[in-house]
PDB file of N, CA and C in Angstrom:
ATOM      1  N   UNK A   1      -8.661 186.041 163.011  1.00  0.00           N
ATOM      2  CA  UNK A   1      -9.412 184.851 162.673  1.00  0.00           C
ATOM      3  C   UNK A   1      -8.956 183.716 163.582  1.00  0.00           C
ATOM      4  N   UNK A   2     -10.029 183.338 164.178  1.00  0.00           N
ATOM      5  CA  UNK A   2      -9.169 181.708 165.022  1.00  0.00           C
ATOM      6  C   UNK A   2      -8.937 180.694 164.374  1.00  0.00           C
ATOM      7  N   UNK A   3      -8.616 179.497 164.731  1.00  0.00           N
ATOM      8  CA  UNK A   3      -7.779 178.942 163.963  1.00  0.00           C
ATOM      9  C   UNK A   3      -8.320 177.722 163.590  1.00  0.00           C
ATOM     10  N   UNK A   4     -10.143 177.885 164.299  1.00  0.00           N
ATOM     11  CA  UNK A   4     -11.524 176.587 163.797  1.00  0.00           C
ATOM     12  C   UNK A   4     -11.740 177.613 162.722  1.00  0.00           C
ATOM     13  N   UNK A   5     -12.010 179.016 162.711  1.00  0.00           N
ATOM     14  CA  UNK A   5     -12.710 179.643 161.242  1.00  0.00           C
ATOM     15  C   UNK A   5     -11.689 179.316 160.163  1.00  0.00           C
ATOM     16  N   UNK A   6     -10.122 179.504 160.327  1.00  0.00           N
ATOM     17  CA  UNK A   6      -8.834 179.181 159.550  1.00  0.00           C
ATOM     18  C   UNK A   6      -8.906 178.085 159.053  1.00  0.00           C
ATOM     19  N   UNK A   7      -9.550 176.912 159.719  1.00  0.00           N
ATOM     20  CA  UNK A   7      -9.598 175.520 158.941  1.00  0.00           C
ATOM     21  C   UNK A   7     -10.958 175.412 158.684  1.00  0.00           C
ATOM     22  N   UNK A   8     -11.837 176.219 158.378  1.00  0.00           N
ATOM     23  CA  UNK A   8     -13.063 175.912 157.616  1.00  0.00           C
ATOM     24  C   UNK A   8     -12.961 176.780 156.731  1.00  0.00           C
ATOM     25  N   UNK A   9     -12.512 177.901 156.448  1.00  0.00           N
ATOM     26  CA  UNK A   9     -11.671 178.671 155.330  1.00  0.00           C
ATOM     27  C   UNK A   9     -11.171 178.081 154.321  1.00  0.00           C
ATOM     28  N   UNK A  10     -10.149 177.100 155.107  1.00  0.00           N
ATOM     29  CA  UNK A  10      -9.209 176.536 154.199  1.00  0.00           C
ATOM     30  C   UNK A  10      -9.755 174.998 153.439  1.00  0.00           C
ATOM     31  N   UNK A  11     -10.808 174.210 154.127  1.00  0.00           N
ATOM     32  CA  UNK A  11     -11.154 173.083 153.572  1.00  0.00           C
ATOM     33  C   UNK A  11     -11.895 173.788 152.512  1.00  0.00           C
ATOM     34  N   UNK A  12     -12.768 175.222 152.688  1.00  0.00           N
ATOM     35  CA  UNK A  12     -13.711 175.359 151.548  1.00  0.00           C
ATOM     36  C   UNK A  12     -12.910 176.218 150.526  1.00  0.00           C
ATOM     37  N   UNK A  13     -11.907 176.751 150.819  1.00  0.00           N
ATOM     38  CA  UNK A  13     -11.061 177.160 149.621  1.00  0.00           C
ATOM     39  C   UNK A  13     -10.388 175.743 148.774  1.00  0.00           C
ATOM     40  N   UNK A  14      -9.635 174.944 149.667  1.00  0.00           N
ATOM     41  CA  UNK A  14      -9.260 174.053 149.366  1.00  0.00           C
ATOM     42  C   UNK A  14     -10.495 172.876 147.781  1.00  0.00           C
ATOM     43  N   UNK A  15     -11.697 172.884 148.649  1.00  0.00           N
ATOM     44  CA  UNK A  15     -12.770 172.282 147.870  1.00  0.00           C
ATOM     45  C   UNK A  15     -13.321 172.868 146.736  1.00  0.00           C
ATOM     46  N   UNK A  16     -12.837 174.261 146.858  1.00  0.00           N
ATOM     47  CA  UNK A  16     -13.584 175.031 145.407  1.00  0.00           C
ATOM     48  C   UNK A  16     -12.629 175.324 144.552  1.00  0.00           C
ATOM     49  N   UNK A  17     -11.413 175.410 144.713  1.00  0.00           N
ATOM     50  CA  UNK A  17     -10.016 174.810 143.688  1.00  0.00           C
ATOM     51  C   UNK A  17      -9.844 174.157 142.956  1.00  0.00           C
ATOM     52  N   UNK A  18      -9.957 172.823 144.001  1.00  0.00           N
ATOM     53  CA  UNK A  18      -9.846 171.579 143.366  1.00  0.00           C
ATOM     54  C   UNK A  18     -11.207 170.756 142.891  1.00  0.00           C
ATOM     55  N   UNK A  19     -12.076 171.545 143.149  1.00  0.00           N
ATOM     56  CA  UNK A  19     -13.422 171.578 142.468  1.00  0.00           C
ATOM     57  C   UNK A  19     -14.123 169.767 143.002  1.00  0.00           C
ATOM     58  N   UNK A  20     -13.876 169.872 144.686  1.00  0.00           N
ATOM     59  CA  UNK A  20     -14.356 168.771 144.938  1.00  0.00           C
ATOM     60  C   UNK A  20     -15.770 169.142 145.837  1.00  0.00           C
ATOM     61  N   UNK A  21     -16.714 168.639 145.893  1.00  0.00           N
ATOM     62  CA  UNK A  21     -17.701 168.922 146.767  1.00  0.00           C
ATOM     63  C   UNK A  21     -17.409 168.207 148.552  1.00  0.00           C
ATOM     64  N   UNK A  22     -17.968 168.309 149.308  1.00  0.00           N
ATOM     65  CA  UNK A  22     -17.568 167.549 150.727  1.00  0.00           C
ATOM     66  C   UNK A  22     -18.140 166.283 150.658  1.00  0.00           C
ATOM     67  N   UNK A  23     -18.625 165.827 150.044  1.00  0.00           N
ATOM     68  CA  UNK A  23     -18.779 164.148 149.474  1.00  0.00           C
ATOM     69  C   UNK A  23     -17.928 163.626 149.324  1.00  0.00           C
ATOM     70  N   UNK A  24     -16.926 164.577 148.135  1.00  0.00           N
ATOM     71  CA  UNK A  24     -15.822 163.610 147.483  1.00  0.00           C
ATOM     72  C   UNK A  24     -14.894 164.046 148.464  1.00  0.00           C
ATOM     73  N   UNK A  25     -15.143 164.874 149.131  1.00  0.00           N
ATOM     74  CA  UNK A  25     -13.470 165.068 149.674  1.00  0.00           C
ATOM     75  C   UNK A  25     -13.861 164.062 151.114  1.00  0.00           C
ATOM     76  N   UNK A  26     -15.065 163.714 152.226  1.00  0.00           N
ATOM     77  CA  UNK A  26     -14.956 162.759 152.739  1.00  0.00           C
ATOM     78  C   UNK A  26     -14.429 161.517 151.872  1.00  0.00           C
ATOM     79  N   UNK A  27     -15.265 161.170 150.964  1.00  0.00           N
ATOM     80  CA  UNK A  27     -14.721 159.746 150.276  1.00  0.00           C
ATOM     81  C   UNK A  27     -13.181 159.575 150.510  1.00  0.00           C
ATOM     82  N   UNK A  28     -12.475 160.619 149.374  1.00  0.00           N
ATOM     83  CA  UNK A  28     -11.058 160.306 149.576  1.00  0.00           C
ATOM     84  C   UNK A  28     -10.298 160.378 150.796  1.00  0.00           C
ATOM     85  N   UNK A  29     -10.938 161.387 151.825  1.00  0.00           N
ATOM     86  CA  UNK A  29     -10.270 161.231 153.458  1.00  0.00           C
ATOM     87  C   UNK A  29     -10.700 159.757 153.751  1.00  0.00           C
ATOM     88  N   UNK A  30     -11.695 159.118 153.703  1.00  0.00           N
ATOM     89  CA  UNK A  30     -11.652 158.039 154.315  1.00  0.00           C
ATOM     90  C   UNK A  30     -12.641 157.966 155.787  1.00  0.00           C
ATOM     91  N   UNK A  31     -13.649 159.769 155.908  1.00  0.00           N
ATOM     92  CA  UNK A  31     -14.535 160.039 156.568  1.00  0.00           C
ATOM     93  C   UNK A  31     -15.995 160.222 156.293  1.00  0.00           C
ATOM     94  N   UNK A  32     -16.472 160.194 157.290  1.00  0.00           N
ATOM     95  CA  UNK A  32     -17.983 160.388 156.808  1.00  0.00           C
ATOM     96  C   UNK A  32     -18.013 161.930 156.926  1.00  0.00           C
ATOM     97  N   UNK A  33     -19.093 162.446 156.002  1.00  0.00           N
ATOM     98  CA  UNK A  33     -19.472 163.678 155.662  1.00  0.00           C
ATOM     99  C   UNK A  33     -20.000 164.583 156.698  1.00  0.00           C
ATOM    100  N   UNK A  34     -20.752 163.905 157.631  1.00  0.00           N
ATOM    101  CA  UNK A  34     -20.824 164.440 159.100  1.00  0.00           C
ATOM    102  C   UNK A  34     -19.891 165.090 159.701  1.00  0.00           C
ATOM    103  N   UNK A  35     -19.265 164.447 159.513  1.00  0.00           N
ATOM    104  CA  UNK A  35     -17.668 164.561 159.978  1.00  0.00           C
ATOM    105  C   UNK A  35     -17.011 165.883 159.572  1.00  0.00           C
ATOM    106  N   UNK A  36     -17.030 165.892 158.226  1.00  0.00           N
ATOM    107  CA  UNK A  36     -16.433 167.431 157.808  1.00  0.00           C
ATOM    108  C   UNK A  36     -17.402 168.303 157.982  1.00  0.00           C
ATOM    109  N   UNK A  37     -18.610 168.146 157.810  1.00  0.00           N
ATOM    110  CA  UNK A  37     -19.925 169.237 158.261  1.00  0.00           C
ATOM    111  C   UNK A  37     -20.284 169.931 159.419  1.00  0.00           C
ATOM    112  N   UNK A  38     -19.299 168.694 160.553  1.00  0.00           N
ATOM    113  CA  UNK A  38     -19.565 168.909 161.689  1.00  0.00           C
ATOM    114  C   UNK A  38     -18.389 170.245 161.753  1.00  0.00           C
ATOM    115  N   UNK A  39     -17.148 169.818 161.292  1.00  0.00           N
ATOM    116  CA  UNK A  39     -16.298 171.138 161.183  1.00  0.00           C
ATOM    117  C   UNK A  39     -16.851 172.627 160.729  1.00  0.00           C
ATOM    118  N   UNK A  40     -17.260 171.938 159.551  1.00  0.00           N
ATOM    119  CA  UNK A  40     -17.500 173.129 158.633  1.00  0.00           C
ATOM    120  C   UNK A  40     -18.648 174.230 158.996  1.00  0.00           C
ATOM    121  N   UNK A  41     -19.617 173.718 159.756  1.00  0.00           N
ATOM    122  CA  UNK A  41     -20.415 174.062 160.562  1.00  0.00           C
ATOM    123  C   UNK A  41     -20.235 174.846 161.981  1.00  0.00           C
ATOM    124  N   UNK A  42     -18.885 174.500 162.748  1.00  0.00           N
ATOM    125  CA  UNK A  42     -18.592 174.994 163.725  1.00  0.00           C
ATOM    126  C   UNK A  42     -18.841 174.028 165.231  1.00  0.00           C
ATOM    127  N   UNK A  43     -19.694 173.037 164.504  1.00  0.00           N
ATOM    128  CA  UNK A  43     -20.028 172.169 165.772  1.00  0.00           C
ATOM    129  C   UNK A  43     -18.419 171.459 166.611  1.00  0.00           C
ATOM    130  N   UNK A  44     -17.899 171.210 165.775  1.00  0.00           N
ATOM    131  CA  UNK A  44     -16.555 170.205 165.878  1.00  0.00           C
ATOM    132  C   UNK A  44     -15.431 171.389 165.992  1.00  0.00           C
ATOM    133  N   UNK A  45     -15.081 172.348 166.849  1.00  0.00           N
ATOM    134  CA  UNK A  45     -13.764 173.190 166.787  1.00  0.00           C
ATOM    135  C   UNK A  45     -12.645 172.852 166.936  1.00  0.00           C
ATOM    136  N   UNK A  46     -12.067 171.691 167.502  1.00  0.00           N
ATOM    137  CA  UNK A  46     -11.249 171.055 167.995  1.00  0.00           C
ATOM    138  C   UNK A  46     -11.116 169.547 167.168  1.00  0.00           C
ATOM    139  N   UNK A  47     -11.479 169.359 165.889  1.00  0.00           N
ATOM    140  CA  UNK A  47     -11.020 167.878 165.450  1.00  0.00           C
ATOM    141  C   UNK A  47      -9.962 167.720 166.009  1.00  0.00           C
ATOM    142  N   UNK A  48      -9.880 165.997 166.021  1.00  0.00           N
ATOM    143  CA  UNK A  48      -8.855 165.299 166.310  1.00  0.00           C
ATOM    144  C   UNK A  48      -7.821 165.168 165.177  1.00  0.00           C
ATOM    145  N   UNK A  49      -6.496 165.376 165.619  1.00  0.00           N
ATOM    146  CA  UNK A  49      -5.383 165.189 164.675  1.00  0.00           C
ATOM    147  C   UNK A  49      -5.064 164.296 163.752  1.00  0.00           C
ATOM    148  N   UNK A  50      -5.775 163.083 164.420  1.00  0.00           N
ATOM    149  CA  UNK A  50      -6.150 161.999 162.818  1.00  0.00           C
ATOM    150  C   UNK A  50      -6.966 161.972 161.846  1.00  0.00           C
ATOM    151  N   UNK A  51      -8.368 162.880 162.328  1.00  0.00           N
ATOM    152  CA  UNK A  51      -8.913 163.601 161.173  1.00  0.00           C
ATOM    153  C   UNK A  51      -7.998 164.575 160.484  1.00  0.00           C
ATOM    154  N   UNK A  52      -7.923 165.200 161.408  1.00  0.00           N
ATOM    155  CA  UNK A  52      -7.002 166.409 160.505  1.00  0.00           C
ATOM    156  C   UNK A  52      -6.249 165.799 158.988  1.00  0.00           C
ATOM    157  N   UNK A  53      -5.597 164.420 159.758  1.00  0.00           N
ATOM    158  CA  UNK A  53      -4.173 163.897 158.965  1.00  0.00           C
ATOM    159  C   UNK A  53      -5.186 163.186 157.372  1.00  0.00           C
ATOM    160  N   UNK A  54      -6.524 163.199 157.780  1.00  0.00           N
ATOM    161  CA  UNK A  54      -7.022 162.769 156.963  1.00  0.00           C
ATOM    162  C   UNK A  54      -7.474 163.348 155.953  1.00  0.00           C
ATOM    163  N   UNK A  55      -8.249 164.399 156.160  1.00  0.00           N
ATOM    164  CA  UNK A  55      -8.702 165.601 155.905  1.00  0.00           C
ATOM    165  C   UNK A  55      -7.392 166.027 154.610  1.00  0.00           C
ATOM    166  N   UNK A  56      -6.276 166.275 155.056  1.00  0.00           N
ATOM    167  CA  UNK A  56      -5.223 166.626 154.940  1.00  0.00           C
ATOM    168  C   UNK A  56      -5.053 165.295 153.630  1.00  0.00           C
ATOM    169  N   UNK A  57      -4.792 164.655 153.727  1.00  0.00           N
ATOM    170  CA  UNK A  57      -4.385 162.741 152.529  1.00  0.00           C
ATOM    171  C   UNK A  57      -5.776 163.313 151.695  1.00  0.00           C
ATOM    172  N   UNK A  58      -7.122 163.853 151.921  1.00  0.00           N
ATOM    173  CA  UNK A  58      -8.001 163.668 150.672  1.00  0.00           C
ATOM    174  C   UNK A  58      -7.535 164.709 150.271  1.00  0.00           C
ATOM    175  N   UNK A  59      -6.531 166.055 150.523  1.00  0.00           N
ATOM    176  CA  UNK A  59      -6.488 166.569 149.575  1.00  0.00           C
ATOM    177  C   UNK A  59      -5.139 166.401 148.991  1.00  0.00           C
ATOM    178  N   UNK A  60      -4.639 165.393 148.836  1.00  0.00           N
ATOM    179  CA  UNK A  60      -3.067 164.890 148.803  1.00  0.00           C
ATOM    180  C   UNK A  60      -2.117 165.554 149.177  1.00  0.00           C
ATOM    181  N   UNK A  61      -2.295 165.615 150.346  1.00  0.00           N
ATOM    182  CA  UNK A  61      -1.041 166.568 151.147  1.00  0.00           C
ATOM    183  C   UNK A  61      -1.082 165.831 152.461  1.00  0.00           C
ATOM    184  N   UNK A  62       0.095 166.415 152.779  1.00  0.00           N
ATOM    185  CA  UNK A  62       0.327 165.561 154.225  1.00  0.00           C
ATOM    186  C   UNK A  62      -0.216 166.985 155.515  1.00  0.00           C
ATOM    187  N   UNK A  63      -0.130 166.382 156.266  1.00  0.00           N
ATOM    188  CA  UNK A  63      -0.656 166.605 157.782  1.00  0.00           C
ATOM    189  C   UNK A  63      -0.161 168.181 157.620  1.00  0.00           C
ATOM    190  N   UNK A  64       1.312 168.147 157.714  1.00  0.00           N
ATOM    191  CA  UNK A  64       2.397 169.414 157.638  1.00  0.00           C
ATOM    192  C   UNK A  64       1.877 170.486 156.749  1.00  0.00           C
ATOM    193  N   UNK A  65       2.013 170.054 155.353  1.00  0.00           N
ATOM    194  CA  UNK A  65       1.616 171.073 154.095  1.00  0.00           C
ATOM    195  C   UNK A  65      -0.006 171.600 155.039  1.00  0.00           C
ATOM    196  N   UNK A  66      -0.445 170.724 155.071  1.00  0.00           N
ATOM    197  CA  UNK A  66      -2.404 171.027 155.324  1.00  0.00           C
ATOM    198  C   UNK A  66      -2.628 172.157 156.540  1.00  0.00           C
ATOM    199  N   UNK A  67      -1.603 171.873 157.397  1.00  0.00           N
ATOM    200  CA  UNK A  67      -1.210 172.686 158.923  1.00  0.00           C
ATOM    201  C   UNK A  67      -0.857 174.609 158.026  1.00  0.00           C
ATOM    202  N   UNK A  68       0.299 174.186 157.798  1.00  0.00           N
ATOM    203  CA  UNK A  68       0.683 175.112 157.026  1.00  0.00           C
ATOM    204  C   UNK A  68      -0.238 176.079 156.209  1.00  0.00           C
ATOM    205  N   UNK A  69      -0.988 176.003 155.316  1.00  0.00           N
ATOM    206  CA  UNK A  69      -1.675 175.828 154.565  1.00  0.00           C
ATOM    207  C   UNK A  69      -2.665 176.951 155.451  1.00  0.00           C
ATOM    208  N   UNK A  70      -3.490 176.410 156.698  1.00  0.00           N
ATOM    209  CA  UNK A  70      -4.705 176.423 157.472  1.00  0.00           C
ATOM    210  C   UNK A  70      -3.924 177.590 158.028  1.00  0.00           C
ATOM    211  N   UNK A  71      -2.644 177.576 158.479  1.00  0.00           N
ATOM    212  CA  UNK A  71      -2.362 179.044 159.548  1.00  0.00           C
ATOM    213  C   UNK A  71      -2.095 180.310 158.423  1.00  0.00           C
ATOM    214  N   UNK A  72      -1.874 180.062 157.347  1.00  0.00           N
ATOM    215  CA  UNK A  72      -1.801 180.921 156.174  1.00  0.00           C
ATOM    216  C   UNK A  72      -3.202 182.028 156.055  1.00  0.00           C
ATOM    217  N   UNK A  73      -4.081 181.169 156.961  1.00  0.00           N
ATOM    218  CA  UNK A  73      -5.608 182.038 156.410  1.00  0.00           C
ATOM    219  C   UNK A  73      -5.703 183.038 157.778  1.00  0.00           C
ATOM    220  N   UNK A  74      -4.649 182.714 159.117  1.00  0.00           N
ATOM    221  CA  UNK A  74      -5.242 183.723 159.188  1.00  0.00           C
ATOM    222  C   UNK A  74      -4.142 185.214 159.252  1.00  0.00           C
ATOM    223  N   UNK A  75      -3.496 185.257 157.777  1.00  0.00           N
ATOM    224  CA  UNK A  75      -2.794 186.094 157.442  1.00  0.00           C
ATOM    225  C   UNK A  75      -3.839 186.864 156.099  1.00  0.00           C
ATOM    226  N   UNK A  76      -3.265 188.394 155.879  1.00  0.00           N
ATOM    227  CA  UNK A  76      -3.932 188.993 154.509  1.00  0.00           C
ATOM    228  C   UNK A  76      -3.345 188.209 152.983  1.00  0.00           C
ATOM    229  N   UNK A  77      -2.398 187.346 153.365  1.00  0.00           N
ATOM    230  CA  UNK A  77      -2.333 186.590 151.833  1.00  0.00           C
ATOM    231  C   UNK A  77      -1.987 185.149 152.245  1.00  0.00           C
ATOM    232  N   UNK A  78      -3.338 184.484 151.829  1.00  0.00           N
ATOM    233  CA  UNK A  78      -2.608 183.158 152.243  1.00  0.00           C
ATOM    234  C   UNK A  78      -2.187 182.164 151.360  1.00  0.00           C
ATOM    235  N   UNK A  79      -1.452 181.621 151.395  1.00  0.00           N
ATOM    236  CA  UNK A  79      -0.548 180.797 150.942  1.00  0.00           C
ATOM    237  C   UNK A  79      -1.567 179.898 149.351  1.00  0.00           C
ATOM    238  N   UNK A  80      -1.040 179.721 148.588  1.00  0.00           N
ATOM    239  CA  UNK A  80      -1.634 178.937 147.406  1.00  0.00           C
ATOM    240  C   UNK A  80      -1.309 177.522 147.257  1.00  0.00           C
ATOM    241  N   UNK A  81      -2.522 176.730 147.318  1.00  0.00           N
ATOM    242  CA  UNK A  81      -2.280 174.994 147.824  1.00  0.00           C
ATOM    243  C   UNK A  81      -1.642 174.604 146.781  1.00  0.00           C
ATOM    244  N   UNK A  82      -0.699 173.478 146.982  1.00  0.00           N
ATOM    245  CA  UNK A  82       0.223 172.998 145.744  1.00  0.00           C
ATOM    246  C   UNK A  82      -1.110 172.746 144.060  1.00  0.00           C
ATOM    247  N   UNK A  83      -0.814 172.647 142.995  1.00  0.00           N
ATOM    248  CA  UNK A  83      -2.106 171.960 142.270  1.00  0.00           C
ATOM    249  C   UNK A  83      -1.220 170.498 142.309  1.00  0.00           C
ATOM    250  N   UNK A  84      -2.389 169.832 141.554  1.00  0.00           N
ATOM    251  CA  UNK A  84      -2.574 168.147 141.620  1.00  0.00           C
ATOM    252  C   UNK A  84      -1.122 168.117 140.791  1.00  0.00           C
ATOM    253  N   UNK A  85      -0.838 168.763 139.683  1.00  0.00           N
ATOM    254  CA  UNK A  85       0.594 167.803 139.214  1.00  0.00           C
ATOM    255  C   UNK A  85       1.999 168.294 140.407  1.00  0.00           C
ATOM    256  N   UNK A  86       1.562 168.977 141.354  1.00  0.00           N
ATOM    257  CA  UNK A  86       2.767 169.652 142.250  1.00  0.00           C
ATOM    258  C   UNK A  86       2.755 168.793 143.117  1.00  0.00           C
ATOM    259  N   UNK A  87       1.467 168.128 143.431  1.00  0.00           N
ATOM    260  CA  UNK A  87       1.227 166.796 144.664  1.00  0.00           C
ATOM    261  C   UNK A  87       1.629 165.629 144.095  1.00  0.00           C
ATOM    262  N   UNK A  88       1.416 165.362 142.411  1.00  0.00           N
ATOM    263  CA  UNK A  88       1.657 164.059 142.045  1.00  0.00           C
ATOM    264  C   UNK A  88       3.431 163.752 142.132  1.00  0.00           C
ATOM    265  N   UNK A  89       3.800 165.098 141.963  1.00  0.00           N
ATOM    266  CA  UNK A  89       5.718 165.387 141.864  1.00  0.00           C
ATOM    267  C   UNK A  89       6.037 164.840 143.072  1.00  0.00           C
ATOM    268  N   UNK A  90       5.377 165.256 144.433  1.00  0.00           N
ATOM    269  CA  UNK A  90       5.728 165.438 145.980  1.00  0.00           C
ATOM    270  C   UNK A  90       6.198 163.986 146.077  1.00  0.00           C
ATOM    271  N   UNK A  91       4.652 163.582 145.395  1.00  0.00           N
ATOM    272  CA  UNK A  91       5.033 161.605 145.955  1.00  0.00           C
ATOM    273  C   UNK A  91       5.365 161.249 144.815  1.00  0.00           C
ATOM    274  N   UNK A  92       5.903 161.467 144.048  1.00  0.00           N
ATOM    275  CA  UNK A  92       6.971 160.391 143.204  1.00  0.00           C
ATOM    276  C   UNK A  92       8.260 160.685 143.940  1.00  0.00           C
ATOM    277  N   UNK A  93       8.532 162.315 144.316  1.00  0.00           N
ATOM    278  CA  UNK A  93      10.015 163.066 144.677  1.00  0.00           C
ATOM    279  C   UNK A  93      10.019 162.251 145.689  1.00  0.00           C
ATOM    280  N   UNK A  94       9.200 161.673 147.079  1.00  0.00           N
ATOM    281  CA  UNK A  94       9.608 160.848 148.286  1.00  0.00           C
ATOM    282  C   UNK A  94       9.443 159.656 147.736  1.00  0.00           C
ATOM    283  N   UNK A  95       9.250 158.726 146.783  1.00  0.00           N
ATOM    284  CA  UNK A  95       9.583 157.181 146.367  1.00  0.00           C
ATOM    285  C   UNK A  95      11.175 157.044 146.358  1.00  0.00           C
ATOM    286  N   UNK A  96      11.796 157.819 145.434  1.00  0.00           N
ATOM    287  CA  UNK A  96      13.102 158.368 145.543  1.00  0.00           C
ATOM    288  C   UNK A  96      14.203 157.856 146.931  1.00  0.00           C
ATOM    289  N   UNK A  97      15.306 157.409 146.294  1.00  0.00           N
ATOM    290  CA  UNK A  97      16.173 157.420 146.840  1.00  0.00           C
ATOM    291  C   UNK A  97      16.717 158.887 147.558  1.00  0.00           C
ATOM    292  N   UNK A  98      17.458 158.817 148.482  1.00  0.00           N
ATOM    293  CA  UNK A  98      18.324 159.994 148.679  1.00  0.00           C
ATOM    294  C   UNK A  98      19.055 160.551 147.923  1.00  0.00           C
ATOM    295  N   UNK A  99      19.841 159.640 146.972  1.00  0.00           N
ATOM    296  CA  UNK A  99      20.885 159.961 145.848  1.00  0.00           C
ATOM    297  C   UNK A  99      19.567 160.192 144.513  1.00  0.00           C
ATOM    298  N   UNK A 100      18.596 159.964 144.606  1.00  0.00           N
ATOM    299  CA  UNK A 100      18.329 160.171 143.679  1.00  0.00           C
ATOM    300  C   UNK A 100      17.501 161.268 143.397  1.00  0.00           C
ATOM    301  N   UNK A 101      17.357 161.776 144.982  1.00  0.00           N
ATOM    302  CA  UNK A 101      16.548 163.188 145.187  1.00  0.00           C
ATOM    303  C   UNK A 101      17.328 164.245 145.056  1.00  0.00           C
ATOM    304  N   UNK A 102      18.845 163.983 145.576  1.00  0.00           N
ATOM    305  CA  UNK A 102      19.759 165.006 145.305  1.00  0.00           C
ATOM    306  C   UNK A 102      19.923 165.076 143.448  1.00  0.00           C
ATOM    307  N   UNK A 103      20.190 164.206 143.093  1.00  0.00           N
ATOM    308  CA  UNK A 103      20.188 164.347 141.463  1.00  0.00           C
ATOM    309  C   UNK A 103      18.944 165.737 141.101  1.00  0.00           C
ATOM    310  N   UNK A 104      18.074 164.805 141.387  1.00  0.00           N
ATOM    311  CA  UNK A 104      16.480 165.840 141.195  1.00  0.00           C
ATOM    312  C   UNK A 104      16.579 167.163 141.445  1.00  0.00           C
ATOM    313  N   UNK A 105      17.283 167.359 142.564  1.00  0.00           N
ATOM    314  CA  UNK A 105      17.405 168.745 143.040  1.00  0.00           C
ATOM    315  C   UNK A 105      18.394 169.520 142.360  1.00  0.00           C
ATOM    316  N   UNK A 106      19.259 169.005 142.328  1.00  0.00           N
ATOM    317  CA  UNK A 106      20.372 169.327 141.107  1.00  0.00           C
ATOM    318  C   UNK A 106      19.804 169.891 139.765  1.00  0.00           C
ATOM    319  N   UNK A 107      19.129 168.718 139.024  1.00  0.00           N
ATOM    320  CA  UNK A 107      18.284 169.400 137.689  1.00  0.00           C
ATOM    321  C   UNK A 107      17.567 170.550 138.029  1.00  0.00           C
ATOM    322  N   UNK A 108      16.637 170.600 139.231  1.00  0.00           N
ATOM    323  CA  UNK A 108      15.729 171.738 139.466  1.00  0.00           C
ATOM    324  C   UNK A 108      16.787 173.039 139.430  1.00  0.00           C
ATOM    325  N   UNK A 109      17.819 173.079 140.384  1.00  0.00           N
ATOM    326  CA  UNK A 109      18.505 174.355 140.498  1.00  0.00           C
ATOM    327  C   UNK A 109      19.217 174.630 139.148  1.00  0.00           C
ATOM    328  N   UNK A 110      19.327 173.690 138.628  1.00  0.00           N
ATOM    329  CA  UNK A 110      20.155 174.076 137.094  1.00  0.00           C
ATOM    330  C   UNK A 110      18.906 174.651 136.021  1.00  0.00           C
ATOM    331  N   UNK A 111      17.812 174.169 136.210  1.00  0.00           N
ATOM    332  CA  UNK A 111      17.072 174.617 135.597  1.00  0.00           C
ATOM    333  C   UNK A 111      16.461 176.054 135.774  1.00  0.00           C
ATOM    334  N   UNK A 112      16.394 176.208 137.283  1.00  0.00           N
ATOM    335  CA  UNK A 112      16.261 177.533 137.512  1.00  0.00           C
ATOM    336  C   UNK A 112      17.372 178.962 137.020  1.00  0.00           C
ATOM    337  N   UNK A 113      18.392 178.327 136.960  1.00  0.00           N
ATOM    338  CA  UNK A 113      19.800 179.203 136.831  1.00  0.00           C
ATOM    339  C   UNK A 113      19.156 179.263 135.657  1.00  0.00           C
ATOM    340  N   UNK A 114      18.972 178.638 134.326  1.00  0.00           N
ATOM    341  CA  UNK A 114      19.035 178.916 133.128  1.00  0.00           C
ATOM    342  C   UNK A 114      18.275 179.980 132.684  1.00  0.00           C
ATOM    343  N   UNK A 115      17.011 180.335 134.112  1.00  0.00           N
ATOM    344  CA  UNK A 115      15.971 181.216 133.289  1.00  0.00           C
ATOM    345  C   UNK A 115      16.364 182.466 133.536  1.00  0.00           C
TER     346      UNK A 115
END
């Protein structure tokens, strides 16, 4: 699979998950719908990396996760997008201090030991 079919894979897996249509998911990127159609369509193989980064913010993930994410498809199991309370965790976990992320991480591994 190349890696324009890999990211039109992944926006329309991504959109039928999170049960957004390409309306709402331009809205929250901050693009016009052309724009993702033009992808999704094949016209656009090569977006630009600030779409991407955008593309990427409407589905609350950053650039990285969304990258990630897109090269996953063109493997036989690809990767499962965080859900919305795993994204809402991400950005509270980076508001966070350093000392206070290590704390966090601390509870997580203690919590894991227990099970």
């Amino acid at each position: 699979m190349s890696s324009a079919d890999a990211l039109v894979q992944a926006i329309q897996t991504l959109c039928e998950e999170r049960r957004l249509s390409i309306n709402a998911l331009a809205r929250r990127a901050g693009l016009r719908q052309s724009t993702i159609d033009s992808i999704l369509k094949g016209k656009s193989r090569n977006p630009k990396f600030e779409t991407l980064e955008k593309i990427a913010a409407g589905f609350g993930m950053n650039v990285d996760e969304f990258s990630a994410y897109v090269r996953n498809f063109g493997t036989s199991t690809p990767m499962t997008p965080p859900l919305k309370t795993e994204d809402d965790l991400l950005i509270k976990f980076r508001k966070l201090s350093t000392k206070q992320r290590d704390v966090i991480s601390q509870l997580i591994d203690l919590l894991i030991e227990s099970n």
